[in-house]
Protein backbone atom coordinates (compact mmCIF):
# COMPACT_ATOMS: atom_id res chain seq x y z
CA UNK A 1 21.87 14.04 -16.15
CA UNK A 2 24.47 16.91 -16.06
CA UNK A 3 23.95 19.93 -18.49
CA UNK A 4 26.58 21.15 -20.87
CA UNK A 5 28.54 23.98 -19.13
CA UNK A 6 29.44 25.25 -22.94
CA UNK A 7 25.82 25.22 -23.70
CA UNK A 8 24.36 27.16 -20.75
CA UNK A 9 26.94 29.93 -20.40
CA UNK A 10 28.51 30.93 -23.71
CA UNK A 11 26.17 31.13 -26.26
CA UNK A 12 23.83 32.43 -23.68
CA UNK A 13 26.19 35.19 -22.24
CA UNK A 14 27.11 36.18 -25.95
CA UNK A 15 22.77 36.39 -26.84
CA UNK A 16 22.76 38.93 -23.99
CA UNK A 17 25.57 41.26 -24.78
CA UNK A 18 24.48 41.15 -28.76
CA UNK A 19 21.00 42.08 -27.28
CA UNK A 20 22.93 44.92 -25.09
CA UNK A 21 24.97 46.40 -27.81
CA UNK A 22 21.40 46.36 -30.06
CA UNK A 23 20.33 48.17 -27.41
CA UNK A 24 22.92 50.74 -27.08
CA UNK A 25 22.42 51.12 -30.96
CA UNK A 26 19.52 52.50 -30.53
CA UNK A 27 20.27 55.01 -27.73
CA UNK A 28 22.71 56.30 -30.07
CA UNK A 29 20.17 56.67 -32.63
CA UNK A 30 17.70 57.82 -30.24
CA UNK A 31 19.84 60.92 -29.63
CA UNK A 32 20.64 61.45 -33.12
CA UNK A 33 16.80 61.47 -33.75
CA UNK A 34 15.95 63.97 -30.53
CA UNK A 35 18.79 65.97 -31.01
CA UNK A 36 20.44 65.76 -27.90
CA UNK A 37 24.01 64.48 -26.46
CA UNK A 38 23.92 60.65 -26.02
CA UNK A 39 26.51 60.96 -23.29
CA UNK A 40 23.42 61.96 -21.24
CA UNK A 41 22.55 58.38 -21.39
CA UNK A 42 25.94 56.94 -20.93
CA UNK A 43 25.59 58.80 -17.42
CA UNK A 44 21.86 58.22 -16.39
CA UNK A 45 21.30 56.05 -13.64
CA UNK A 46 17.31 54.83 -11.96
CA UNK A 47 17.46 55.98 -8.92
CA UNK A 48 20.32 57.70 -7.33
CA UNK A 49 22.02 55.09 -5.48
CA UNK A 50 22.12 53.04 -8.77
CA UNK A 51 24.77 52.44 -10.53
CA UNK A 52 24.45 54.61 -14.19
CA UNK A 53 24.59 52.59 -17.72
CA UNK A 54 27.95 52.52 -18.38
CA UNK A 55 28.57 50.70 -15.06
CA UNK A 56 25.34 48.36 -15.87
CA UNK A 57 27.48 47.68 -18.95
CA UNK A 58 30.87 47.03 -17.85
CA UNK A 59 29.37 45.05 -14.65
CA UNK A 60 27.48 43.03 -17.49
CA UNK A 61 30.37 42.58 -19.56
CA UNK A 62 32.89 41.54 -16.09
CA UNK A 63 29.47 39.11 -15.73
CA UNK A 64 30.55 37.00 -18.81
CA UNK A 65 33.98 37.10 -18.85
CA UNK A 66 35.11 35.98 -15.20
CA UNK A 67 31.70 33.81 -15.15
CA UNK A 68 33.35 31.67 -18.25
CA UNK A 69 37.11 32.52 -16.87
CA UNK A 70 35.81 31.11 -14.11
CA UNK A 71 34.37 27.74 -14.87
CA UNK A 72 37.33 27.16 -17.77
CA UNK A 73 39.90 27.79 -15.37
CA UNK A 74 41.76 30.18 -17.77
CA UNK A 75 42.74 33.94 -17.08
CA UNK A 76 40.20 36.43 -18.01
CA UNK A 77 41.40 39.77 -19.49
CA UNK A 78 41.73 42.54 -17.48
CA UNK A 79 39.65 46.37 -19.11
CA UNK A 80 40.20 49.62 -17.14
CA UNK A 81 36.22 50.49 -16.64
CA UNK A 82 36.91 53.61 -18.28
CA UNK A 83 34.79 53.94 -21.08
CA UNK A 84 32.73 57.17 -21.44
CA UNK A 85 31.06 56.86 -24.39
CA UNK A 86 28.42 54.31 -26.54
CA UNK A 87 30.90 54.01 -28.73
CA UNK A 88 33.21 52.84 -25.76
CA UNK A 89 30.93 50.82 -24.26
CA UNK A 90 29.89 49.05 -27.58
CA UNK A 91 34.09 48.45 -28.13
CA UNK A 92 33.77 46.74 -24.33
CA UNK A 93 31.33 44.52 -25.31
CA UNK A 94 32.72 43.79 -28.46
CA UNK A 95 36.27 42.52 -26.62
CA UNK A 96 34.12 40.66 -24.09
CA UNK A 97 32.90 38.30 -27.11
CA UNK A 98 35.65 38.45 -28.57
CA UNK A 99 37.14 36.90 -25.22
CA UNK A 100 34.67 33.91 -25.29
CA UNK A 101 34.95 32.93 -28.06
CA UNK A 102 38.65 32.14 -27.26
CA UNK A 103 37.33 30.04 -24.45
CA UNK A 104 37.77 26.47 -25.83
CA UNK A 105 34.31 24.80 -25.42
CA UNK A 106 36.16 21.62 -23.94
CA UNK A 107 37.39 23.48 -20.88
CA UNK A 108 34.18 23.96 -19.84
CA UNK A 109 32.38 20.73 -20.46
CA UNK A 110 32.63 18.12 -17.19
CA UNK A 111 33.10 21.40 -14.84
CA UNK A 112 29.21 21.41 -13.48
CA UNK A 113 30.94 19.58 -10.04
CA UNK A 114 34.17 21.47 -10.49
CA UNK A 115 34.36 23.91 -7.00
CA UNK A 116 34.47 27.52 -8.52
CA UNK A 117 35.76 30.58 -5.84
CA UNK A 118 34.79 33.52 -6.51
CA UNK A 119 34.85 37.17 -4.87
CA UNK A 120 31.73 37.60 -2.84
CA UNK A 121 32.24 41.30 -1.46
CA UNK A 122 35.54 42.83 0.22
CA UNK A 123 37.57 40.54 1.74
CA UNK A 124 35.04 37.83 0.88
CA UNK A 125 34.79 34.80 -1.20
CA UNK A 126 32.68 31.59 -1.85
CA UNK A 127 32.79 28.46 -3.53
CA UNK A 128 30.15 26.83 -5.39
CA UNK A 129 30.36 24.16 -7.68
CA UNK A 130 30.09 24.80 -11.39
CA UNK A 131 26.74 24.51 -12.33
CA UNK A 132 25.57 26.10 -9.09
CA UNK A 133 27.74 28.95 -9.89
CA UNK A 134 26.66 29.38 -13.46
CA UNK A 135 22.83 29.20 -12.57
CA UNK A 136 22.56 30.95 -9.48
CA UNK A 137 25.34 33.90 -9.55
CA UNK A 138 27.02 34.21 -13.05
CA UNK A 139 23.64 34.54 -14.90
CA UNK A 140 21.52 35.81 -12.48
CA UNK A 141 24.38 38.80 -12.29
CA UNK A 142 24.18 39.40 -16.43
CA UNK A 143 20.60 39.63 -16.53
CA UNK A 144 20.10 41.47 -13.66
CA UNK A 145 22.64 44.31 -15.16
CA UNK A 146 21.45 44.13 -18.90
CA UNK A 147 17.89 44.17 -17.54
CA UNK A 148 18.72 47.08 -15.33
CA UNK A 149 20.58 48.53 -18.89
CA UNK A 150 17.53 47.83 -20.87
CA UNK A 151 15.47 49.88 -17.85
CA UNK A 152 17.50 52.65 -18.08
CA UNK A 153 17.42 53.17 -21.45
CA UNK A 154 13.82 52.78 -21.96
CA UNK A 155 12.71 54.73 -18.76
CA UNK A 156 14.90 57.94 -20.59
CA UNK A 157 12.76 57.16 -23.77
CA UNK A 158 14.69 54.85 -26.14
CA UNK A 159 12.18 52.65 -28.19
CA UNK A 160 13.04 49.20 -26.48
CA UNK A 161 10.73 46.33 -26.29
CA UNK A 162 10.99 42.78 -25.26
CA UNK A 163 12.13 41.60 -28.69
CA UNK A 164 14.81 43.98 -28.27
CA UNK A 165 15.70 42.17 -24.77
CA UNK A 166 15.07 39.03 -25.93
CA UNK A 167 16.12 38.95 -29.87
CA UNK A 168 18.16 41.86 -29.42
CA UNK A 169 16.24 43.11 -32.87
CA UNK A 170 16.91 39.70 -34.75
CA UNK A 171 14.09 38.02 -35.93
């Protein structure tokens, strides 16, 4: 039995960055509340040879779009990586979905055996098929980098749980 392609990447990469921009929500409003300059956040990073949010959230963001570029065979847009602010990394997020949901849902169906090539470090590539690419490097990659996100956030004392990872605050 072959999965649906649509199923398992779409709705699933837009869950995550909904749950991501939820989550950036409430850094702003963690600042507000504190009193202090959210763009603190925007620059905080784990450790210091981690990348800091805003990279988490643009690497997130590249995550969904070339993952369902990628299987569709279409183009996927092109952003600068220069956003500096929440407000700038929401707007990133917000084109990202805005981007899938252009993806018509029957270029992706059948593609599970479809070879996919993809950059794999300088000067290197690989080539897995489609569902093998999906499940084992496309969404690994998101929820490594929204999980990282989410770590960053709550290790610098935003109020995040795992319904906020998980629900993104719905119910």
């Amino acid at each position: 039995m072959t999965i649906s392609m649509y199923t398992a990447s779409v709705p699933v990469f837009k869950n995550m960055l909904g749950n991501l921009s939820h989550f950036l929500d409430k850094a702003q409003a963690n600042a507000e509340a504190r009193k202090f300059d959210p763009q603190v956040l925007v620059d905080c990073r784990l450790a210091p040879d981690m990348l800091p949010l805003k990279k988490q959230v643009q690497i997130a963001c590249d995550a969904c779009k070339n993952g369902a570029a990628r299987i569709a065979g279409v183009e996927a847009p092109k952003f600068e990586d220069n956003e500096a602010t929440l407000a700038e990394l929401k707007e990133r997020i917000r084109k990202t979905l805005d981007f899938l949901d252009s993806v018509p849902r029957s270029q992706l169906e059948g593609t599970d055996g479809k070879d996919i090539t993809f950059p794999a470090g300088r000067d290197v590539t690989r080539t897995l098929k489609g569902e093998a690419y999906l499940l084992n490097v496309a969404l690994p990659n998101l929820f490594f980098h929204v999980t990282t996100a989410y770590a960053i956030l709550r290790h610098n004392g935003v109020e995040l749980g795992k319904g906020d990872y998980l629900t993104g605050g719905r119910s």
